[in-house]
Every structure is written in C-alpha cells, then in structure tokens.
N, C-alpha and C. Protein backbone atom coordinates (compact mmCIF):
# COMPACT_ATOMS: atom_id res chain seq x y z
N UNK A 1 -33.55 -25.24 22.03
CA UNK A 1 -32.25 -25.07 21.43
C UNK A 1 -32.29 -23.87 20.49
N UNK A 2 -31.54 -23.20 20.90
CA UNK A 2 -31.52 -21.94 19.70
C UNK A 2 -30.76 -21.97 18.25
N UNK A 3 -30.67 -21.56 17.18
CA UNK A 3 -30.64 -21.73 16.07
C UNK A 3 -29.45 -20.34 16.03
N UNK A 4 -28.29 -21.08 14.93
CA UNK A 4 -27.53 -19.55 15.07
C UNK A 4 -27.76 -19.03 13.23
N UNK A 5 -28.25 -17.82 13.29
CA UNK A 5 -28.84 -16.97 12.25
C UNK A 5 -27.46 -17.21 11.01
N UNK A 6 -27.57 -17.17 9.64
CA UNK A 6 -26.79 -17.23 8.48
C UNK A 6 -25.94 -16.08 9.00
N UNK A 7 -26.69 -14.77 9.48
CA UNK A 7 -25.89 -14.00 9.30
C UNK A 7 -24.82 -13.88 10.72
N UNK A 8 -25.08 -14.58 11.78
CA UNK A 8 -24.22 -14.99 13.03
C UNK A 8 -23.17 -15.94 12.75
N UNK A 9 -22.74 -16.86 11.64
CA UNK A 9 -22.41 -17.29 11.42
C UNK A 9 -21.39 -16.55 10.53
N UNK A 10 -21.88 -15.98 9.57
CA UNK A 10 -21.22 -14.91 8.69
C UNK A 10 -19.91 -14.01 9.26
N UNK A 11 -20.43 -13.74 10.59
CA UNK A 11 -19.50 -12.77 11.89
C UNK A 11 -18.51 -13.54 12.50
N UNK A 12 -19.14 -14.74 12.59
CA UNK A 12 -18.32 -15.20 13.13
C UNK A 12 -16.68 -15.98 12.30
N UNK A 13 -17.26 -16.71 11.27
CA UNK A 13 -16.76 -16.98 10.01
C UNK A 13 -15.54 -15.62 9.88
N UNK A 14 -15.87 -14.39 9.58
CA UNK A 14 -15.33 -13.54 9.60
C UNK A 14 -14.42 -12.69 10.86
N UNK A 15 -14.58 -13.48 11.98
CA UNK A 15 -13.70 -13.12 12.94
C UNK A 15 -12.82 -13.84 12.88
N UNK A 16 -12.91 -15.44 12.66
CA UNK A 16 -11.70 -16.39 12.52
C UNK A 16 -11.30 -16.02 11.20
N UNK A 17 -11.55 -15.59 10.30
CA UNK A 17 -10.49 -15.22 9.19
C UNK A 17 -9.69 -14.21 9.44
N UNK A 18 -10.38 -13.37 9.94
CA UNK A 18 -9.01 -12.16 10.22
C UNK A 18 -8.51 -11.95 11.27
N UNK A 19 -8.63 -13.05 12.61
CA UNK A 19 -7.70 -13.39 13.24
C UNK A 19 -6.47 -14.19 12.95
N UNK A 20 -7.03 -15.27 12.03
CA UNK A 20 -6.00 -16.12 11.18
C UNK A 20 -5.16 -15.43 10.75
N UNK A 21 -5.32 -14.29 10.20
CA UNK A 21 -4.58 -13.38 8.59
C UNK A 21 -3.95 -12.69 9.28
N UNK A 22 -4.65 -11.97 10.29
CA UNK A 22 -3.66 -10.73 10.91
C UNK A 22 -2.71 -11.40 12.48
N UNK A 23 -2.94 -12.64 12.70
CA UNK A 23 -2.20 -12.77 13.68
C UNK A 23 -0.80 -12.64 14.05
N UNK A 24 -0.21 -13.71 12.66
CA UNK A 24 1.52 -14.14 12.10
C UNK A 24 1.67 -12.75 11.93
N UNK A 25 1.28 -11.63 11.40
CA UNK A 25 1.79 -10.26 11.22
C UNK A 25 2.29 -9.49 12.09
N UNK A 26 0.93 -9.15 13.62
CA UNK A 26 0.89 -8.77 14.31
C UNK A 26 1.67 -9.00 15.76
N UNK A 27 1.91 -10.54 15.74
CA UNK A 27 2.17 -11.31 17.02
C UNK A 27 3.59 -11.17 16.90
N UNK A 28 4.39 -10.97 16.12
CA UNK A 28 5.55 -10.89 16.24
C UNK A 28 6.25 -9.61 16.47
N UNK A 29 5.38 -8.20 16.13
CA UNK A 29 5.59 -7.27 16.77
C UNK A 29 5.78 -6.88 18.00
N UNK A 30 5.21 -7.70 19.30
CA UNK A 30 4.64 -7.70 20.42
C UNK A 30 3.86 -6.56 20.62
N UNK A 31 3.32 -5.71 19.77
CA UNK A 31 2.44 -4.69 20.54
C UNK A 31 0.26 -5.42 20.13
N UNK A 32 0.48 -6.62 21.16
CA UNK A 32 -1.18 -6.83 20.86
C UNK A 32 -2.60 -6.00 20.87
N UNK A 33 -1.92 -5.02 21.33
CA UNK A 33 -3.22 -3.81 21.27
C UNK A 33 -3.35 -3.59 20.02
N UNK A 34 -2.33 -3.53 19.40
CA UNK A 34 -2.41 -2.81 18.13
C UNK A 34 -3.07 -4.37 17.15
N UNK A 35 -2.66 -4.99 17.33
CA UNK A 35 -3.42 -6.37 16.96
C UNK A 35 -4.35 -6.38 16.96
N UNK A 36 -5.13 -6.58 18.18
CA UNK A 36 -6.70 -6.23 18.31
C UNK A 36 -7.52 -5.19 17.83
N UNK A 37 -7.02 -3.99 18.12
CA UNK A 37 -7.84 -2.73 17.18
C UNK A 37 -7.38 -3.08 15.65
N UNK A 38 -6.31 -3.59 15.36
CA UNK A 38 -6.52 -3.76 14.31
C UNK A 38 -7.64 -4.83 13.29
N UNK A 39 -7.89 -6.26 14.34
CA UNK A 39 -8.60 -7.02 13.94
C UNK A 39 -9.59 -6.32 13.87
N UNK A 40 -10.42 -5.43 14.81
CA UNK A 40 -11.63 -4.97 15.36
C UNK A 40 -12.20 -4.22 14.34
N UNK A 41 -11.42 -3.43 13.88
CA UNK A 41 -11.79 -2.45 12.75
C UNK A 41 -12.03 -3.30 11.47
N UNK A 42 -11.01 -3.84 11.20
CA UNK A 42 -11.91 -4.84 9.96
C UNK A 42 -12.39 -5.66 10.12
N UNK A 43 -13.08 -5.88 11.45
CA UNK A 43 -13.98 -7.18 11.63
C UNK A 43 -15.57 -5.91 11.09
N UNK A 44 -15.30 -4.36 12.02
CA UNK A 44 -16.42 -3.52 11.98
C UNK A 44 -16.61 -3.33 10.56
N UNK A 45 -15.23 -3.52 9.56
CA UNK A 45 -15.72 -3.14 8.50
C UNK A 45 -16.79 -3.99 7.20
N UNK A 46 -15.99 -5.05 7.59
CA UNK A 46 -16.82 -6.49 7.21
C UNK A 46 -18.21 -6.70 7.53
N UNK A 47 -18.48 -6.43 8.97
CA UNK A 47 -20.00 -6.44 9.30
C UNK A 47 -20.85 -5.85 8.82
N UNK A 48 -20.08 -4.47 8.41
CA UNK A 48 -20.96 -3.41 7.80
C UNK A 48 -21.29 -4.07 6.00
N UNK A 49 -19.83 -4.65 5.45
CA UNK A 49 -20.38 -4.85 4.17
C UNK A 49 -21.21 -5.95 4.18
N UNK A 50 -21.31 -6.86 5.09
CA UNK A 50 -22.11 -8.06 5.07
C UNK A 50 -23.30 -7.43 5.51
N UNK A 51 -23.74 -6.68 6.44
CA UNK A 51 -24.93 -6.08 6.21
C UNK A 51 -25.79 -4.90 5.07
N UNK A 52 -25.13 -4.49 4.08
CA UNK A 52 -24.97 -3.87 3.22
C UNK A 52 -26.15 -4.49 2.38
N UNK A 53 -27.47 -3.46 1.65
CA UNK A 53 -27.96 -4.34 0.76
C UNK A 53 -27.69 -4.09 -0.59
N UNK A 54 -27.46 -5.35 -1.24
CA UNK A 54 -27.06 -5.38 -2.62
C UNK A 54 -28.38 -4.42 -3.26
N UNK A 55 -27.83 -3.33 -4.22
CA UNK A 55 -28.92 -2.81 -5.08
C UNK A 55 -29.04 -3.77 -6.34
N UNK A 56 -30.02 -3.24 -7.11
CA UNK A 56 -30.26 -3.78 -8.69
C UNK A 56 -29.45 -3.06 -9.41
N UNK A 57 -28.66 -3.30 -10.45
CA UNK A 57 -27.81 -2.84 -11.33
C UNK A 57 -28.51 -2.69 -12.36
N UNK A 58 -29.03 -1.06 -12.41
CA UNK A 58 -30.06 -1.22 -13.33
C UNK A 58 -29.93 1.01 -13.70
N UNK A 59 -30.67 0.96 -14.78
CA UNK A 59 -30.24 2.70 -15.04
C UNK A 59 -30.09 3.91 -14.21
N UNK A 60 -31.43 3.22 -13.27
CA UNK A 60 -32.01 4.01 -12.04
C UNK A 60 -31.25 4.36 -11.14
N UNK A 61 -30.58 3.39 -10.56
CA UNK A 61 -29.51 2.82 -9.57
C UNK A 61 -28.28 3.30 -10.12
N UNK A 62 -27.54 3.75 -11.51
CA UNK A 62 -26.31 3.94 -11.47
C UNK A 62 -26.88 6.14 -12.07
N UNK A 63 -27.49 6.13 -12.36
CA UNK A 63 -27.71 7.20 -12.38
C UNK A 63 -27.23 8.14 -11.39
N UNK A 64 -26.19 9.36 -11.74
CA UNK A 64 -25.65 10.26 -10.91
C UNK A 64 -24.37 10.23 -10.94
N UNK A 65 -23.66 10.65 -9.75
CA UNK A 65 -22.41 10.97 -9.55
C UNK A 65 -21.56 10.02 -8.22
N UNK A 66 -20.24 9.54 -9.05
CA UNK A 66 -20.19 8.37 -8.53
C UNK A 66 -18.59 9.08 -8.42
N UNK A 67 -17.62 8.97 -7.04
CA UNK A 67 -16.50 9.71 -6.80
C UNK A 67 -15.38 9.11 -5.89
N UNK A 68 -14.59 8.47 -5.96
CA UNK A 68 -12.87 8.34 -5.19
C UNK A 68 -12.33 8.90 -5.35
N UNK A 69 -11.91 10.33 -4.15
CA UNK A 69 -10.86 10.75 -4.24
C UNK A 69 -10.04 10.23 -3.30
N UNK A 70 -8.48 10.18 -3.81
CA UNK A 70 -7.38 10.35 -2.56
C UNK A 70 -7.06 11.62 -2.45
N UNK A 71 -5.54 11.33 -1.56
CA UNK A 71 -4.98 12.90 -1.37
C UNK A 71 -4.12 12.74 -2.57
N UNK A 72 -3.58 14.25 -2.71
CA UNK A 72 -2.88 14.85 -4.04
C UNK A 72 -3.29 14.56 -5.17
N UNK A 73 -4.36 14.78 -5.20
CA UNK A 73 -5.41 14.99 -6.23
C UNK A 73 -5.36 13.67 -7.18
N UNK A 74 -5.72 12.27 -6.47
CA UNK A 74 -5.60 11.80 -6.87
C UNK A 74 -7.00 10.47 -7.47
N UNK A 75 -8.04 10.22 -8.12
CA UNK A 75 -8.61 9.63 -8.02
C UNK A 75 -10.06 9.18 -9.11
N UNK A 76 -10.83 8.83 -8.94
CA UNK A 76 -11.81 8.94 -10.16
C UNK A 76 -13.00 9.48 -10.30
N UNK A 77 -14.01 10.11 -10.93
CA UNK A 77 -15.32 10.34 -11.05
C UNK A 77 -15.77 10.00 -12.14
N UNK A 78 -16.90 8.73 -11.71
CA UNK A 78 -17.79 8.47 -12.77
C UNK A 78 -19.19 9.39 -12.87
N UNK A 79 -19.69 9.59 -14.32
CA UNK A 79 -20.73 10.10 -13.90
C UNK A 79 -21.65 9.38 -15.04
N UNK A 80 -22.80 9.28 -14.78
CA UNK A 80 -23.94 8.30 -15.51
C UNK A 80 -25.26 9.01 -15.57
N UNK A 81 -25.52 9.45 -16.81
CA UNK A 81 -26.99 10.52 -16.81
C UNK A 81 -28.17 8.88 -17.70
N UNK A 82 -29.17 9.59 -17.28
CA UNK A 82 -30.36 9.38 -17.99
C UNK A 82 -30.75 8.63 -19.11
N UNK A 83 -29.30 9.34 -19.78
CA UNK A 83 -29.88 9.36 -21.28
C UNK A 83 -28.63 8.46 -22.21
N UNK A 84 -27.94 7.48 -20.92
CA UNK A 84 -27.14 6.82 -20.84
C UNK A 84 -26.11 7.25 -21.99
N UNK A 85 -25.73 8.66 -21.05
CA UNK A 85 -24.25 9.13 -21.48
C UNK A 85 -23.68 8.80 -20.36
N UNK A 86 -22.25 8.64 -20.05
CA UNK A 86 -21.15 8.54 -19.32
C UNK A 86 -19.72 9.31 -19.40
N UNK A 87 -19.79 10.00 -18.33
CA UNK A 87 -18.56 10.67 -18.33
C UNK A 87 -17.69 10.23 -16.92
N UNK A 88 -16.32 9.82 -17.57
CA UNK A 88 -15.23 9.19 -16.45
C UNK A 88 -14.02 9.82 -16.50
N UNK A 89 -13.58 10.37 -15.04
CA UNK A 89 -12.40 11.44 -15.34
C UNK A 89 -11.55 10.41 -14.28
N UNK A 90 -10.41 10.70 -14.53
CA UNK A 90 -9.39 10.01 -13.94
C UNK A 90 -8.06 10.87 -13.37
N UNK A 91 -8.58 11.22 -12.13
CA UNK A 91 -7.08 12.43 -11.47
C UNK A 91 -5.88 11.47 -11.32
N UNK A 92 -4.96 12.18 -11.82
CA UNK A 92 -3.60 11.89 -12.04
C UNK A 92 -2.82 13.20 -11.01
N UNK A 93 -2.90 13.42 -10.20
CA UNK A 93 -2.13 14.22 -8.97
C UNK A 93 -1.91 15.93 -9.82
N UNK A 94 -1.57 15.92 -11.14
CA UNK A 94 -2.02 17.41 -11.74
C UNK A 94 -2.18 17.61 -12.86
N UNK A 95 -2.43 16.19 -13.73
CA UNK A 95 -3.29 15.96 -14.99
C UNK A 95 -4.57 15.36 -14.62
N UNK A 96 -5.47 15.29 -15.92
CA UNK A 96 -6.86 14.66 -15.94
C UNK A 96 -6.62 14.27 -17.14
N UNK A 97 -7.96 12.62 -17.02
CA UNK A 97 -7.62 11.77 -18.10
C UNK A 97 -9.57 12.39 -18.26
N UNK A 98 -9.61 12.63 -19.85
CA UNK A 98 -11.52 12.79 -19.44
C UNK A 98 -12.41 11.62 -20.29
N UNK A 99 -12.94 10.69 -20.46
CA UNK A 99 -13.49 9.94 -21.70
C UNK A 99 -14.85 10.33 -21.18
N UNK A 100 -15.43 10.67 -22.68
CA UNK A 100 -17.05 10.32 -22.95
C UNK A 100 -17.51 9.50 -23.82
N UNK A 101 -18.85 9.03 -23.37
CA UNK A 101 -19.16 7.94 -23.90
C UNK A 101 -20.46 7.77 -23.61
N UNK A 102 -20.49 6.48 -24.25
CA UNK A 102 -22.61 5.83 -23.82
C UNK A 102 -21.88 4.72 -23.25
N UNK A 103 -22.59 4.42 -21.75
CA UNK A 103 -22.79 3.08 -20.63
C UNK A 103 -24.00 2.50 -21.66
N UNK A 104 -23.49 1.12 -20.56
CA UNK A 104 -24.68 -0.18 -21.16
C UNK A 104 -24.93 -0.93 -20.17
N UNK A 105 -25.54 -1.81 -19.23
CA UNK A 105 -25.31 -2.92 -18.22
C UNK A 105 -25.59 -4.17 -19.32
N UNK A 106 -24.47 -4.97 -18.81
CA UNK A 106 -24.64 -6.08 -18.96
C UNK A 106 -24.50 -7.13 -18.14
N UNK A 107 -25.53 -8.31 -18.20
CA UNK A 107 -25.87 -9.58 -17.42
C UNK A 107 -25.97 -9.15 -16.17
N UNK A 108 -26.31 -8.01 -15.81
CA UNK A 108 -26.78 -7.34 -14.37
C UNK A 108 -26.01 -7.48 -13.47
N UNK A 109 -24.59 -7.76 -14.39
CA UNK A 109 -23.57 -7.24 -13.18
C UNK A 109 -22.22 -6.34 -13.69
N UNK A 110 -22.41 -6.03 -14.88
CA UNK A 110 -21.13 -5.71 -15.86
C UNK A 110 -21.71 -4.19 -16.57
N UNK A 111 -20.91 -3.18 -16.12
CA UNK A 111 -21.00 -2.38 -17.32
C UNK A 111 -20.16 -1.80 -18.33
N UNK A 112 -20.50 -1.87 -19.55
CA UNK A 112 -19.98 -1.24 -20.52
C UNK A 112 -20.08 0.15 -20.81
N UNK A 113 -18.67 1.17 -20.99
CA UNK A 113 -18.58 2.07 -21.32
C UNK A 113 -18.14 2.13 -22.74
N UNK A 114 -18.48 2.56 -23.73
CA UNK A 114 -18.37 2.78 -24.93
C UNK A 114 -17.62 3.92 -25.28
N UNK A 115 -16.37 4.34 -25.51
CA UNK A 115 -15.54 5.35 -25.31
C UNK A 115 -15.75 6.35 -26.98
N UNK A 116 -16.38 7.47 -26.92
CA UNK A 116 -16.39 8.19 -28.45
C UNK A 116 -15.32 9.26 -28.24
N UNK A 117 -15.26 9.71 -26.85
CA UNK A 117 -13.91 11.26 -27.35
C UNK A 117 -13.29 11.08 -26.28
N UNK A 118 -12.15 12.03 -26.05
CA UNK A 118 -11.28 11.39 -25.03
C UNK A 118 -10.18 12.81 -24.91
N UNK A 119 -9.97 13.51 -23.76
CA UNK A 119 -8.61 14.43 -23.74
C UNK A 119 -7.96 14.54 -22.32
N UNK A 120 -6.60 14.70 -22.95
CA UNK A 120 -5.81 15.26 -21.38
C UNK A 120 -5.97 16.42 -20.77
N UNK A 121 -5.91 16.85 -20.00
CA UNK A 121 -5.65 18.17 -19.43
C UNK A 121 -4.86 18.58 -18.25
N UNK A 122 -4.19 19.41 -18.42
CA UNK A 122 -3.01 19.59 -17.38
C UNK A 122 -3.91 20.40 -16.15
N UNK A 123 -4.89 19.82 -15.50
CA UNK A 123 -5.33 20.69 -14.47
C UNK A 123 -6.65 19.46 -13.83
N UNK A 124 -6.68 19.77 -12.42
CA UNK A 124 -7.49 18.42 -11.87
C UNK A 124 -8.76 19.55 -10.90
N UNK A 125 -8.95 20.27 -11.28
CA UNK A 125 -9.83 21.87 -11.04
C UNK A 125 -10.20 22.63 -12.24
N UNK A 126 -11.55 22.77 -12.12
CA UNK A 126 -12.36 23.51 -12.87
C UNK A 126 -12.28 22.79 -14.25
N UNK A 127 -12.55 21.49 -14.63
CA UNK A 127 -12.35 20.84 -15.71
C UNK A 127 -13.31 21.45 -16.70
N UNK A 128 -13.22 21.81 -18.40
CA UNK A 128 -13.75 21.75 -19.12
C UNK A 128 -14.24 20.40 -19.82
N UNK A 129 -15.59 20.07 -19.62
CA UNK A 129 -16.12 19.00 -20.13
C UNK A 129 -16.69 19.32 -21.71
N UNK A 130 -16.80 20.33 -22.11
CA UNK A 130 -17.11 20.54 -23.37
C UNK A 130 -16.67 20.37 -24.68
N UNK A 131 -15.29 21.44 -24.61
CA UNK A 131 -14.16 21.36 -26.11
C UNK A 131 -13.15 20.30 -25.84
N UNK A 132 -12.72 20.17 -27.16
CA UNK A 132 -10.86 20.19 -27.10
C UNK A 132 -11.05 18.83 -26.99
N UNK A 133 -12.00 18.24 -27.58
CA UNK A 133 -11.94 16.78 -27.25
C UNK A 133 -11.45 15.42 -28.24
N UNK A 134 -10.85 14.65 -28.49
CA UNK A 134 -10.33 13.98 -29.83
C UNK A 134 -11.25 12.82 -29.97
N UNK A 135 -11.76 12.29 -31.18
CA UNK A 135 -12.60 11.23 -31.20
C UNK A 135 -11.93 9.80 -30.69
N UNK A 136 -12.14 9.04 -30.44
CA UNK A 136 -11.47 7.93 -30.12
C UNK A 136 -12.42 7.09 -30.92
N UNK A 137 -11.68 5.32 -31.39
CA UNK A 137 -11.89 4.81 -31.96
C UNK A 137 -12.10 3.48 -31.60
N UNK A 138 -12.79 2.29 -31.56
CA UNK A 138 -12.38 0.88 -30.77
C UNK A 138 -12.02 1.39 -29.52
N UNK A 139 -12.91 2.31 -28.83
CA UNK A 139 -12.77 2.39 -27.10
C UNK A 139 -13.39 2.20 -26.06
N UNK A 140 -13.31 1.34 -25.49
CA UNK A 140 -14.41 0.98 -24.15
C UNK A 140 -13.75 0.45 -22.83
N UNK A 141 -14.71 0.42 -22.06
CA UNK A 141 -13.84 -0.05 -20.67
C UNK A 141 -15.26 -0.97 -19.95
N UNK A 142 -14.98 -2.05 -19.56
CA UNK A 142 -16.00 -3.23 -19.07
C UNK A 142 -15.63 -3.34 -17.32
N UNK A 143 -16.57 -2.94 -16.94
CA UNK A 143 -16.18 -2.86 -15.31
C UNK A 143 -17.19 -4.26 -14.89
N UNK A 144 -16.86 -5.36 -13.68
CA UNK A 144 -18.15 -5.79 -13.24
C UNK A 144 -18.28 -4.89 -12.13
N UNK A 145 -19.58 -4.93 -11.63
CA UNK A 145 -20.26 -4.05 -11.18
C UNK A 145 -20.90 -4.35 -10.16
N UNK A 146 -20.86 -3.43 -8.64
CA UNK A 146 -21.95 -4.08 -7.66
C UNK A 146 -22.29 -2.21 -7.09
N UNK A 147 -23.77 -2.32 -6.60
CA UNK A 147 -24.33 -1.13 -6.15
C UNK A 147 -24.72 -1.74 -4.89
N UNK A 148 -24.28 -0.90 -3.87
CA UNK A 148 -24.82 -1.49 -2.11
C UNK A 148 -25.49 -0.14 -1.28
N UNK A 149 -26.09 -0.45 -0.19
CA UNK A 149 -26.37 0.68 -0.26
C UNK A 149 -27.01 0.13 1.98
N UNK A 150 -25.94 1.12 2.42
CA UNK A 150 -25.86 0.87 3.97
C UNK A 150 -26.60 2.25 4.90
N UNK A 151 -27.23 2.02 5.09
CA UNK A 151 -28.18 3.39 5.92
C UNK A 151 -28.06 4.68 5.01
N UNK A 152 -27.34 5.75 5.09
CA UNK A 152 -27.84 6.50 4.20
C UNK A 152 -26.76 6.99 3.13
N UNK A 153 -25.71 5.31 2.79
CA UNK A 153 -24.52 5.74 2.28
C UNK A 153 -24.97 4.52 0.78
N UNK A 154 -24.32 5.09 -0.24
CA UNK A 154 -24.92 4.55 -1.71
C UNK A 154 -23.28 4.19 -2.32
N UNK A 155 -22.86 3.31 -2.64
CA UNK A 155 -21.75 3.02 -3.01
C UNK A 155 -21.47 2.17 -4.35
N UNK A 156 -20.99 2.13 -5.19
CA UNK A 156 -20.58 1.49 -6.51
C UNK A 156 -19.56 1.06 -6.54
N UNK A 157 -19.22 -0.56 -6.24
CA UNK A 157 -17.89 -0.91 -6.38
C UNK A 157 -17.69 -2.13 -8.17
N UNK A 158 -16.44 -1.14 -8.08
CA UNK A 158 -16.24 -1.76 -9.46
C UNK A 158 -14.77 -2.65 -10.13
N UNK A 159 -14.79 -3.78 -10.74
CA UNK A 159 -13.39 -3.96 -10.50
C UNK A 159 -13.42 -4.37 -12.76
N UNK A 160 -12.09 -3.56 -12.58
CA UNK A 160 -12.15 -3.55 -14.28
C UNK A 160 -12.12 -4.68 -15.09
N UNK A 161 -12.75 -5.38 -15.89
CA UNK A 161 -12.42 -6.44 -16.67
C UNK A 161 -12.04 -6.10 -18.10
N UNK A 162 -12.03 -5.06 -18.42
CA UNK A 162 -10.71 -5.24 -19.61
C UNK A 162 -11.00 -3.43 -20.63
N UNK A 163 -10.27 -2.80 -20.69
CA UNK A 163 -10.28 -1.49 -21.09
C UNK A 163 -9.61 -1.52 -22.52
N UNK A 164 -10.13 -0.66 -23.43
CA UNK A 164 -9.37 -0.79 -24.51
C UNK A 164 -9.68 0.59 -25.13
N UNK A 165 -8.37 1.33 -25.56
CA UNK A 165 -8.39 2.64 -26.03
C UNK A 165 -7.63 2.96 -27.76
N UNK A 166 -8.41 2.88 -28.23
CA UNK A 166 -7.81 3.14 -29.87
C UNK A 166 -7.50 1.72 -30.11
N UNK A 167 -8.42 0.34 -29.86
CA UNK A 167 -8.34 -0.56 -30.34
C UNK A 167 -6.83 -1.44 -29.25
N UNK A 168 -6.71 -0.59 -28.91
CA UNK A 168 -4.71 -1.30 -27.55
C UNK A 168 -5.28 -1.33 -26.41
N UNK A 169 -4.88 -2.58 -25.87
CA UNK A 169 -4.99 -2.88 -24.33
C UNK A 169 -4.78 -1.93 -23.49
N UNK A 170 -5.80 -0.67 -22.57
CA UNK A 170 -4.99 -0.38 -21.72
C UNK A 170 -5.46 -0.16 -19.99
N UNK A 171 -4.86 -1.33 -19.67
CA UNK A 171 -5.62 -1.88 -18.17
C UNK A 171 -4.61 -0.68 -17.31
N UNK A 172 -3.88 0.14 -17.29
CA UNK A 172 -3.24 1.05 -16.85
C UNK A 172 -3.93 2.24 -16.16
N UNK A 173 -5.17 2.40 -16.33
CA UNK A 173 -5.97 3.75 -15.90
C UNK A 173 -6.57 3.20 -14.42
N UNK A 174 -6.82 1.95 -14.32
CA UNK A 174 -8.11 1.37 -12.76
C UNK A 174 -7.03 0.36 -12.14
N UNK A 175 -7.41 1.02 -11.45
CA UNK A 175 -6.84 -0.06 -9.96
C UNK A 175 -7.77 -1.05 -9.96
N UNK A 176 -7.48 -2.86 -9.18
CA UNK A 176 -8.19 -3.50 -9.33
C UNK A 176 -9.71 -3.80 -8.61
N UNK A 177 -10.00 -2.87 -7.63
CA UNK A 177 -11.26 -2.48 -7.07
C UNK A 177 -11.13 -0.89 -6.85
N UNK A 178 -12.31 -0.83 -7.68
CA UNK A 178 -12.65 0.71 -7.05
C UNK A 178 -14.08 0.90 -6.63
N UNK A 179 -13.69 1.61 -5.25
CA UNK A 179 -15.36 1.83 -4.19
C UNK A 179 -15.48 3.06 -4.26
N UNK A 180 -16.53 3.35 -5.09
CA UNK A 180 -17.15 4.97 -5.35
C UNK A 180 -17.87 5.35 -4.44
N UNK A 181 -18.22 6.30 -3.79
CA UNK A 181 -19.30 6.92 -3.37
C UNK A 181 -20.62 7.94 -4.04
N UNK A 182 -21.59 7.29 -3.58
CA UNK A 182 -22.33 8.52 -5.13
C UNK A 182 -22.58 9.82 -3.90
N UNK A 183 -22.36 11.10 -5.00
CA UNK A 183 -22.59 12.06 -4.37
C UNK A 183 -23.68 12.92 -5.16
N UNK A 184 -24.88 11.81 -5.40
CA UNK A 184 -25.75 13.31 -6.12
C UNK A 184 -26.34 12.94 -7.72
N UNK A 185 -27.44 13.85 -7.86
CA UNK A 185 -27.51 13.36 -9.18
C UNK A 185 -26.61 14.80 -9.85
C-alpha cells in the first residue's frame, strides 16, 4: 500500500480549494478554458510557495536589498545593512516617501524599524539618501516577517502590524502583504 507524502496531500488540498473559490466566478461566464488556466496558474503558484524553503529571520538573511516595484513608479525598497541601519523608500507614482532608521528582529518573526529621519521628495529617480532630512520622533513601523527562498529566487514577505510616525497612527504607507524580491547586497 503506498503512503501519500504531507506534501501530496498539500497539492492536493490546494487543488480543491481553488477549484472551490474560482469555480462560482468562472462557471457562470461560460468561457471554461479560461477557468482552468486560471485554476492552473494558481494551483503552479501555490506549489511553488509550498515548496519554498522557509529561511531563518535572522541579520544575515535580511541583509541587502529588498524591492516591489509596480508600473508608474509605483512601489517599495527596503534596504537592511550590517550594521543594522535600515533604509525604506516608498514610490508614490512621482513622489518618494524616504525613512531611516535602525531594524531589530523580533520573536523571529517580526521586525522592527525604528524611524530617526524621514523626507519627501518630488522625484522617484536618482534619490538623494543623504541631506534634507527631518528628525522624526516616536517613529517605527513593525512588519511580521517571513524570508523564503525557491531555487535561485530570495524573497521577503511582509505584512505590516502597526506603523507609527511622530507618535500618530499611520497604517497608510503598506499594503497588507508585501512580497519583496532581494536584489543584492
């Protein structure tokens, strides 16, 4: 008798869910091709994250350059040195949001950004990271945190748990998952 593997189960588990989800959507369109490639692709995409290995959330591992862009210049770059500084820019289609700061991990799944200066800039090209910067006060942003890492692709997904800028709530800058790609130290 053969034995079906956690992770055969996992696939499969995951084919009846997104046949379930995408059926009522799809089936009433009548075009089932488009149904099926549609299941297919996020069944391929699922497989891939279920085969995906979780990294350690640890200095080593977030170290470098971490990047979502969309189109019209729209999207984020984290960046995480060594010497656990952090710099996070935030494209706004033809402003930039820039905060610097010191990262922290916490409970090995959460990191803390500690926000010290902070400026706008009307340009999402050739950013000055140096001047012109205003201190900020009571500022941080708490992401939880996962590092995966699929053949020769390194990814940081992060979903925000609570941002605060000059001491005021402001959950307004992150979408509720964001999947970085690292590009580099």
């Amino acid at each position: 008798m053969n034995k079906v593997t956690l992770r055969e189960k996992i696939y499969i588990l995951l084919l009846i869910v997104f046949i379930n989800s995408n059926f009522s959507v799809y089936a009433s369109s009548g075009d089932m091709f488009y149904y099926f490639d549609n299941v297919l692709s996020k069944l391929s995409t699922s497989i891939k994250d279920a085969s995906a290995d979780i990294l350690p959330l640890n200095f080593k591992t977030l170290s470098g350059n971490w990047n979502l862009m969309y189109g019209n210049d729209y999207g984020y770059s984290f960046r995480f040195f060594k010497n656990y500084r952090a710099i996070v820019i935030v494209y706004l289609n033809t402003n930039s949001v820039i905060f610097k700061g010191v990262y922290n991990i916490e409970n090995s799944n959460a990191i803390r950004i500690n926000i010290s200066e902070m400026k706008r800039v009307e340009s999402v090209k050739e950013l000055d990271l140096k001047g012109g910067f205003v201190k900020a006060k009571s500022s941080y942003f708490i992401f939880n945190a996962r590092a995966i890492s699929r053949e020769r692709e390194k990814n940081l997904e992060l979903r925000p748990r609570e941002s605060s800028i000059d001491g005021k709530d402001s959950e307004g800058y992150f979408e509720p998952y964001i999947k970085l790609e690292y590009s580099g130290k």
